[in-house]
PDB file of N, CA and C in Angstrom:
ATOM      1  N   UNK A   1     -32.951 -39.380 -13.241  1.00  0.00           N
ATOM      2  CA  UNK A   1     -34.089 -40.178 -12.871  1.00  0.00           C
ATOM      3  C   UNK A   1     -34.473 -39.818 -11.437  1.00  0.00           C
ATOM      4  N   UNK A   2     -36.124 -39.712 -11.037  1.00  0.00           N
ATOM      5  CA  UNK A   2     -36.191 -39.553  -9.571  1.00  0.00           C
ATOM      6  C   UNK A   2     -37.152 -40.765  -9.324  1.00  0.00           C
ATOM      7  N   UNK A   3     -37.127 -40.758  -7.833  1.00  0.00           N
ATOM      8  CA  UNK A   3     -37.402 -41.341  -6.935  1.00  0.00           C
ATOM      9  C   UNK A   3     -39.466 -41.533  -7.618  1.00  0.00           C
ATOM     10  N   UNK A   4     -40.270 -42.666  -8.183  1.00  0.00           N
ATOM     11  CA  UNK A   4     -41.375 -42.304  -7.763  1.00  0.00           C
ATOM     12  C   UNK A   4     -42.395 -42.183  -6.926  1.00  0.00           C
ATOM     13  N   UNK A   5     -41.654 -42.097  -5.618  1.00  0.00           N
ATOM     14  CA  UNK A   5     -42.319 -42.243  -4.312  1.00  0.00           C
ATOM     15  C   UNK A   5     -42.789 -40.705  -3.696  1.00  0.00           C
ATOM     16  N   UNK A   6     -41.146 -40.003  -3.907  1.00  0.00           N
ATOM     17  CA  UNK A   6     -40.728 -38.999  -3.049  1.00  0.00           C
ATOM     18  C   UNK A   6     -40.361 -37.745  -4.063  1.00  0.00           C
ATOM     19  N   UNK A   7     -39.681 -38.365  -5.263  1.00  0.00           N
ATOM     20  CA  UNK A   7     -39.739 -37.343  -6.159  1.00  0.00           C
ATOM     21  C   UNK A   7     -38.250 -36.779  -6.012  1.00  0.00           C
ATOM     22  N   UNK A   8     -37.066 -37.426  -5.097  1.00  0.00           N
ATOM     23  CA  UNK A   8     -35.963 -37.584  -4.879  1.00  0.00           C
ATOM     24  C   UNK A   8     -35.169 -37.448  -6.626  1.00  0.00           C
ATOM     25  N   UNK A   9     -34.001 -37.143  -6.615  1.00  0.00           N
ATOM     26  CA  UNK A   9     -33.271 -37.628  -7.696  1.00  0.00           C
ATOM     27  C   UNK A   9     -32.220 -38.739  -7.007  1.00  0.00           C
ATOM     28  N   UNK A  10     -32.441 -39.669  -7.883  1.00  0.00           N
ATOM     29  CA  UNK A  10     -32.294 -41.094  -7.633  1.00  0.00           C
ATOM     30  C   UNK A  10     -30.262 -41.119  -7.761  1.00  0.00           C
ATOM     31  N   UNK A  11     -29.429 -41.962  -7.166  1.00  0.00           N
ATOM     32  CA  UNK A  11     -28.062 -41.716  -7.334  1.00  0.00           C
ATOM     33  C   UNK A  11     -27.800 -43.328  -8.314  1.00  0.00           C
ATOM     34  N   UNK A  12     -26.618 -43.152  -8.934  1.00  0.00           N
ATOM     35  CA  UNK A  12     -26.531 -44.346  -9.820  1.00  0.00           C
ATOM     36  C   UNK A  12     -26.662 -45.782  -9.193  1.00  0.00           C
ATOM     37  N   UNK A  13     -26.923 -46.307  -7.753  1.00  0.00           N
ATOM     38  CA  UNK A  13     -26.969 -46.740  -7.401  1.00  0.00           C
ATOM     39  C   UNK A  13     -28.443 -47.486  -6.924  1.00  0.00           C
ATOM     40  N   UNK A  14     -29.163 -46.295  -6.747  1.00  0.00           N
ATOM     41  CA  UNK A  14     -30.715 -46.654  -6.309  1.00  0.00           C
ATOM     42  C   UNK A  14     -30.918 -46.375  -8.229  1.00  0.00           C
ATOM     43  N   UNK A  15     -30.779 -46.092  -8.794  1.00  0.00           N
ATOM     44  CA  UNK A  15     -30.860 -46.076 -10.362  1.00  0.00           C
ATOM     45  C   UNK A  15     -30.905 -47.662 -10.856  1.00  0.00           C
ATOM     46  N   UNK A  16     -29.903 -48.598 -10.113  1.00  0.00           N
ATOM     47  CA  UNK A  16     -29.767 -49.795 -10.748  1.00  0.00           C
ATOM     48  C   UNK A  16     -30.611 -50.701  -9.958  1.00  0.00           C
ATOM     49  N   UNK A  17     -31.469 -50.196  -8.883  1.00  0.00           N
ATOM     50  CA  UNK A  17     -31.820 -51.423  -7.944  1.00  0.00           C
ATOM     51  C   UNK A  17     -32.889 -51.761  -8.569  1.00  0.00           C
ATOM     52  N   UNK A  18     -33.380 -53.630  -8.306  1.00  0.00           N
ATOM     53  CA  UNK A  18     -34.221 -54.325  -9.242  1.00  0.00           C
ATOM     54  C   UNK A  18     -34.989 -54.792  -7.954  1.00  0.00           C
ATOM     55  N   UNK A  19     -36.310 -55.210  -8.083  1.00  0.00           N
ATOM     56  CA  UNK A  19     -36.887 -56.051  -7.137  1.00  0.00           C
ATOM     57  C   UNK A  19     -36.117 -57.923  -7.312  1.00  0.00           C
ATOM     58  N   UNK A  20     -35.968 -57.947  -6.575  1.00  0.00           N
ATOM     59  CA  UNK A  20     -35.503 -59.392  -6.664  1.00  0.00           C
ATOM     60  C   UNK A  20     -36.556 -60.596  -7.079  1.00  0.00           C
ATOM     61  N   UNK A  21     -37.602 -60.348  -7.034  1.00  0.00           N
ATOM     62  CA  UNK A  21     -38.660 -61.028  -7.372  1.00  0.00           C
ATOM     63  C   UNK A  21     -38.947 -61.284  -8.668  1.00  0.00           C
ATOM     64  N   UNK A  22     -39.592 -59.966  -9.095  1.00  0.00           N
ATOM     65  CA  UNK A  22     -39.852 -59.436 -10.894  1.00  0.00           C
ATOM     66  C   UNK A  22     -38.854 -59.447 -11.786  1.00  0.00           C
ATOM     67  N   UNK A  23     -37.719 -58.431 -11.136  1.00  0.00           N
ATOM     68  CA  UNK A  23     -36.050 -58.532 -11.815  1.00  0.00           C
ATOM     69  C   UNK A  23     -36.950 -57.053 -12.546  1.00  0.00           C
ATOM     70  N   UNK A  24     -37.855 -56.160 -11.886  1.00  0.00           N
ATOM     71  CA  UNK A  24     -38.222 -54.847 -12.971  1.00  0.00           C
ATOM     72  C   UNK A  24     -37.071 -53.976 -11.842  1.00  0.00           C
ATOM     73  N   UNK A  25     -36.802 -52.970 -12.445  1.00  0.00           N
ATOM     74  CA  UNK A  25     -36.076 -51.462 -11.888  1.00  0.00           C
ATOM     75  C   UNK A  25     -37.710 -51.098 -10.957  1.00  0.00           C
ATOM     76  N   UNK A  26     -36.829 -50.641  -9.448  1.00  0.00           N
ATOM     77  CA  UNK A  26     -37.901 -50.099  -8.649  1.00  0.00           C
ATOM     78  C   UNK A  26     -38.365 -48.819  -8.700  1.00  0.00           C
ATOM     79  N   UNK A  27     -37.052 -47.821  -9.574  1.00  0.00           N
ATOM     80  CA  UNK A  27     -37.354 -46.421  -9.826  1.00  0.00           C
ATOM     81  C   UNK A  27     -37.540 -45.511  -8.283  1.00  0.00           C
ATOM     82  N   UNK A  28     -36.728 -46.054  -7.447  1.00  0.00           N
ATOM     83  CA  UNK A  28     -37.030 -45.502  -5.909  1.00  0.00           C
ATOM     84  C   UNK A  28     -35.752 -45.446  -5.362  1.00  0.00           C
ATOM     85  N   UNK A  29     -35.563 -44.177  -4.503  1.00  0.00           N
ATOM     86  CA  UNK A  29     -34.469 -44.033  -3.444  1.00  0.00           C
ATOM     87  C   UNK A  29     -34.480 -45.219  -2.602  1.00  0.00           C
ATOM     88  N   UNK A  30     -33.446 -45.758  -1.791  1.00  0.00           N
ATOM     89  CA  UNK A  30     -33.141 -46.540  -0.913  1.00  0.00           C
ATOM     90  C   UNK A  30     -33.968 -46.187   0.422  1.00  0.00           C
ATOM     91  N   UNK A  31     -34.232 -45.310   0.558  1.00  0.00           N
ATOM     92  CA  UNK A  31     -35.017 -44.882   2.014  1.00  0.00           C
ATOM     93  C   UNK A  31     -36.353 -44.723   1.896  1.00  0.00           C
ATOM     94  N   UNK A  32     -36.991 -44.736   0.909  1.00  0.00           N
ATOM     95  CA  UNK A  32     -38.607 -45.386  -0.087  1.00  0.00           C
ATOM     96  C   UNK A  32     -38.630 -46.680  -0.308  1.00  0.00           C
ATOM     97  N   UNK A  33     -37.755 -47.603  -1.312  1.00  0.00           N
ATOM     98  CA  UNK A  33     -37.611 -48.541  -1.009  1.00  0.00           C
ATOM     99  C   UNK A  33     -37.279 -50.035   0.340  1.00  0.00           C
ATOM    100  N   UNK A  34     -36.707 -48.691   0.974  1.00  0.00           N
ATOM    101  CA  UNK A  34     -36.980 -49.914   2.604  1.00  0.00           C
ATOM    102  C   UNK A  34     -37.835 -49.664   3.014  1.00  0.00           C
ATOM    103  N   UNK A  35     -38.832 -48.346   3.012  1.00  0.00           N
ATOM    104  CA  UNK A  35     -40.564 -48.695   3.557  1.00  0.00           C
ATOM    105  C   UNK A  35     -41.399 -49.632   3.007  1.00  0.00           C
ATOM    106  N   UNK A  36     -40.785 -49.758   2.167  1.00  0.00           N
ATOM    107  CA  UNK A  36     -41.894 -51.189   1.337  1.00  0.00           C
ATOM    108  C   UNK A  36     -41.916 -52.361   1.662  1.00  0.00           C
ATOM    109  N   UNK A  37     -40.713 -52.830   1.927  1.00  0.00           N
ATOM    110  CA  UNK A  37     -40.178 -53.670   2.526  1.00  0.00           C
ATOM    111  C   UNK A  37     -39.901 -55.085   1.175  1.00  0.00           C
ATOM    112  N   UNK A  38     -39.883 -54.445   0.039  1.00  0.00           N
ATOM    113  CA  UNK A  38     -39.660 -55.458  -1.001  1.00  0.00           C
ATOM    114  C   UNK A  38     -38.158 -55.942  -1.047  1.00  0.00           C
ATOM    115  N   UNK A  39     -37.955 -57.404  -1.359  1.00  0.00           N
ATOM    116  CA  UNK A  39     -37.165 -57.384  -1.340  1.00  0.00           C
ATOM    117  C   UNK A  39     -36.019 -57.454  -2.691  1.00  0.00           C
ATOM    118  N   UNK A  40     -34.780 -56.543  -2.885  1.00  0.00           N
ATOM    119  CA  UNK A  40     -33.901 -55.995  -3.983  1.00  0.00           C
ATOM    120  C   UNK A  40     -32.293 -56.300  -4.345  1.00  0.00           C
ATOM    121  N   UNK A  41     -32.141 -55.610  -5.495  1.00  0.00           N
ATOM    122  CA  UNK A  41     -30.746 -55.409  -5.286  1.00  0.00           C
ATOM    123  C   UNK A  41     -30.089 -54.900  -6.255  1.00  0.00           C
ATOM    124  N   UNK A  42     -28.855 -54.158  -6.135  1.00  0.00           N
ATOM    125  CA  UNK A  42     -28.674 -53.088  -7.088  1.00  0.00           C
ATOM    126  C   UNK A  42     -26.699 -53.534  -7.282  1.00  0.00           C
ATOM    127  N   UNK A  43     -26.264 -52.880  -8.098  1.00  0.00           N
ATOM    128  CA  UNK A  43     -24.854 -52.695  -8.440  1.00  0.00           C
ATOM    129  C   UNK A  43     -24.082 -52.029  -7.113  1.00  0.00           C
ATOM    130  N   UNK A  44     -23.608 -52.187  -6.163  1.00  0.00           N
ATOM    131  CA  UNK A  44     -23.214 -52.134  -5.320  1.00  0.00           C
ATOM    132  C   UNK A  44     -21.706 -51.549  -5.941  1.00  0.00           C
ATOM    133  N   UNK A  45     -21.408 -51.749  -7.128  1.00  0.00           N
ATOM    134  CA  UNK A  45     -20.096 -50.815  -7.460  1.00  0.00           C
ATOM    135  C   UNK A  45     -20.442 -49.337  -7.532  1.00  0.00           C
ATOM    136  N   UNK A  46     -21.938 -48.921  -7.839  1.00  0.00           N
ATOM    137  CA  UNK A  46     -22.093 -47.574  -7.779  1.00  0.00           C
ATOM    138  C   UNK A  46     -22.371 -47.022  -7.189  1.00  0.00           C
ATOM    139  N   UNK A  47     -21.846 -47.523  -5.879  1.00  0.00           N
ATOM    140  CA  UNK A  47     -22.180 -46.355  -4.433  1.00  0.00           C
ATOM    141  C   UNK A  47     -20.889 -46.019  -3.880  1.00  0.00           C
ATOM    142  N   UNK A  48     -21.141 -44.622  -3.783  1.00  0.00           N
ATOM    143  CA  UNK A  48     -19.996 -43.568  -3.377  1.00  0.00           C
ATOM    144  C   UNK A  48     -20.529 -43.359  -2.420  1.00  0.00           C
ATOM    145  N   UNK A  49     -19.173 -43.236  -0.852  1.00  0.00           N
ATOM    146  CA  UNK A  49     -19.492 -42.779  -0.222  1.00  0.00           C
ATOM    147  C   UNK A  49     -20.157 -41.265   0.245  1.00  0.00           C
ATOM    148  N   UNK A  50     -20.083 -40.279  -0.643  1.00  0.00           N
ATOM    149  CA  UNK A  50     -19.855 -39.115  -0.391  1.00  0.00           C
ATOM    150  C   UNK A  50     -21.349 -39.013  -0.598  1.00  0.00           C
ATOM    151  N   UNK A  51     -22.000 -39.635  -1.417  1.00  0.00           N
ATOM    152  CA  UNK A  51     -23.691 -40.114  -1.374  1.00  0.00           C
ATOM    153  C   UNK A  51     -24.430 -39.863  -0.074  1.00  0.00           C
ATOM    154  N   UNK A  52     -25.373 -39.378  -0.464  1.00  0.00           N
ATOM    155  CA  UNK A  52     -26.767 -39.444   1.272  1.00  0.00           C
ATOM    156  C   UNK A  52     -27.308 -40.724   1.308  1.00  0.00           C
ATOM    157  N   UNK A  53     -26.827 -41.965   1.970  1.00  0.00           N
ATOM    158  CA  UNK A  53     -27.357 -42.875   1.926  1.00  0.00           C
ATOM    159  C   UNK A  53     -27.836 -43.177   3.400  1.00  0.00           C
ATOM    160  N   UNK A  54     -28.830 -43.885   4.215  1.00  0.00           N
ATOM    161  CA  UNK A  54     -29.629 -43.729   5.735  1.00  0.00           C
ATOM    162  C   UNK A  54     -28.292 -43.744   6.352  1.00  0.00           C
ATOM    163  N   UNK A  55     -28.469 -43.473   7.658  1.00  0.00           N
ATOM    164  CA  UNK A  55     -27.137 -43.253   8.357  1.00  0.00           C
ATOM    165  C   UNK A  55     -27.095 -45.055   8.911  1.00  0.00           C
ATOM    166  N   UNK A  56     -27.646 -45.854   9.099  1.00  0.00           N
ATOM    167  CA  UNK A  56     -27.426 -47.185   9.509  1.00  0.00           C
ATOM    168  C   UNK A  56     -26.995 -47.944   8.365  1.00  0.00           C
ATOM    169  N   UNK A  57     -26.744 -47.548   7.186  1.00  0.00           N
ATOM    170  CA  UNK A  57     -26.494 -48.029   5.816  1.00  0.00           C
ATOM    171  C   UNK A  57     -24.825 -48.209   5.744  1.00  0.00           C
ATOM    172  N   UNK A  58     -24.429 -49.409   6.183  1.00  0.00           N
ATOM    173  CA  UNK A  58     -22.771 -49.509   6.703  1.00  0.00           C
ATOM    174  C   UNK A  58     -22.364 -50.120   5.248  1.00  0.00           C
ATOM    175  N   UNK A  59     -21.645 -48.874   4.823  1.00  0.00           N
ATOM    176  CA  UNK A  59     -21.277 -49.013   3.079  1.00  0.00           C
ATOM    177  C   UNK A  59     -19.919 -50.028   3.414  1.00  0.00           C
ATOM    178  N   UNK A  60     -19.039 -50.084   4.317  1.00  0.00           N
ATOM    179  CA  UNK A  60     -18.073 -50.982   4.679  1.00  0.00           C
ATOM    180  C   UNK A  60     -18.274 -52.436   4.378  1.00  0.00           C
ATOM    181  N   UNK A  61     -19.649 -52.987   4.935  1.00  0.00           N
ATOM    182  CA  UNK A  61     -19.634 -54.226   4.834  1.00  0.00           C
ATOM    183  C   UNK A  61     -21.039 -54.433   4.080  1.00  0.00           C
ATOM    184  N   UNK A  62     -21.837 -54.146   3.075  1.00  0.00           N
ATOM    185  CA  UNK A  62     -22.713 -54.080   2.505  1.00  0.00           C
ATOM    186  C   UNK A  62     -23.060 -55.418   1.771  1.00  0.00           C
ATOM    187  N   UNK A  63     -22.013 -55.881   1.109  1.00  0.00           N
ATOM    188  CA  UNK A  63     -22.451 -57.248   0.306  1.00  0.00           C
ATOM    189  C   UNK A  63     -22.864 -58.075   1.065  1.00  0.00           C
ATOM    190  N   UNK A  64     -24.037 -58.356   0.464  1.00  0.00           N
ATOM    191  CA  UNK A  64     -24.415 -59.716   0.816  1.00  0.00           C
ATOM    192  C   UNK A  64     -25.352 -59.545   2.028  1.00  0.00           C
ATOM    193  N   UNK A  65     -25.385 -58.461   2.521  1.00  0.00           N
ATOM    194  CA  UNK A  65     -26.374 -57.576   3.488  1.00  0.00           C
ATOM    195  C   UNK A  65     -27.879 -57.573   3.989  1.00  0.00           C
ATOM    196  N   UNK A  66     -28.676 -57.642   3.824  1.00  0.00           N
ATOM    197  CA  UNK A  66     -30.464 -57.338   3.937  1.00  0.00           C
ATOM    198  C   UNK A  66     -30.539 -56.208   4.353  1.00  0.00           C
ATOM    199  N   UNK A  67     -30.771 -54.960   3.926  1.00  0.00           N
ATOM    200  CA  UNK A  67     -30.811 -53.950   4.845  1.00  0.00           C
ATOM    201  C   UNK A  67     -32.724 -53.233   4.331  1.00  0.00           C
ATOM    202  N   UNK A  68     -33.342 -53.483   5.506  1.00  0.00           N
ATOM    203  CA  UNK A  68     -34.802 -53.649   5.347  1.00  0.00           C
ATOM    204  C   UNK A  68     -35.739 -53.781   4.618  1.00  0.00           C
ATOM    205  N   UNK A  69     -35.575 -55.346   4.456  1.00  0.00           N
ATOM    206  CA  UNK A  69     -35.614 -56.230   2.888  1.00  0.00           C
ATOM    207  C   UNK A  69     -35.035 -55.905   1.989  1.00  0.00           C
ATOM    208  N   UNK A  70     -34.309 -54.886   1.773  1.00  0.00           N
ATOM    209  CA  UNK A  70     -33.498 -54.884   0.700  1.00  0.00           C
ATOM    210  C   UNK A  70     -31.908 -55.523   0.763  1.00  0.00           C
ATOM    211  N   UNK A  71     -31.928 -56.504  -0.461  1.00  0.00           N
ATOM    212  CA  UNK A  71     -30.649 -57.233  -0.633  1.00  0.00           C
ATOM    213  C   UNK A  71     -29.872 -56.478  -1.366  1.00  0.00           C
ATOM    214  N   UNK A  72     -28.304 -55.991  -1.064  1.00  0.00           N
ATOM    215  CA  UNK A  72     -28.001 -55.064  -1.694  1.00  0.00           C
ATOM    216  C   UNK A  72     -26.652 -55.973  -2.096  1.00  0.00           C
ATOM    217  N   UNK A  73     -27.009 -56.862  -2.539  1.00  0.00           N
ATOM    218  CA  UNK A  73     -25.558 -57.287  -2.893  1.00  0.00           C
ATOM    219  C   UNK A  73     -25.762 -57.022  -4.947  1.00  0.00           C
ATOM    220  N   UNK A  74     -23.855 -57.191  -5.040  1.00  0.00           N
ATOM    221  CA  UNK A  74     -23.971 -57.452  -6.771  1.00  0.00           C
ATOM    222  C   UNK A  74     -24.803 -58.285  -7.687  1.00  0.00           C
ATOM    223  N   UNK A  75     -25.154 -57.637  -8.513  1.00  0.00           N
ATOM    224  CA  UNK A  75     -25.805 -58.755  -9.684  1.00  0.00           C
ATOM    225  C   UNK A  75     -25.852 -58.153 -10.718  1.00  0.00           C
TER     226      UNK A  75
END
């Protein structure tokens, strides 16, 4: 699946993220999705570190997070 912003291939992680609003799949990388500023949230079990995720994106303490409007906690 890619990104339909950027045209990215999407990682299982930005794969699962939902708008928190609608509850639809955003179909967008994490670094497309925080320009929007909608706010989300995805399976937080499927992020590997070894992933390109923004460099301010502190995979350590992530749950429960806002990271520019995006809510990245479990659901």
């Amino acid at each position: 699946m890619r990104c339909k912003s950027c045209d990215a291939v999407l990682s299982e992680y930005e794969a699962s993220m939902k708008s928190a609003e609608t509850k639809e799949f955003l179909d967008m990388c994490v670094s497309c999705a925080k320009d929007t500023g909608v706010h989300s949230y995805g399976n937080t079990s499927l992020m590997h570190e070894y992933e390109d995720y923004p460099e301010d994106l502190d995979l350590d303490n992530i749950s429960g997070v806002l990271y520019g409007g995006i809510s990245v906690d479990d659901h």
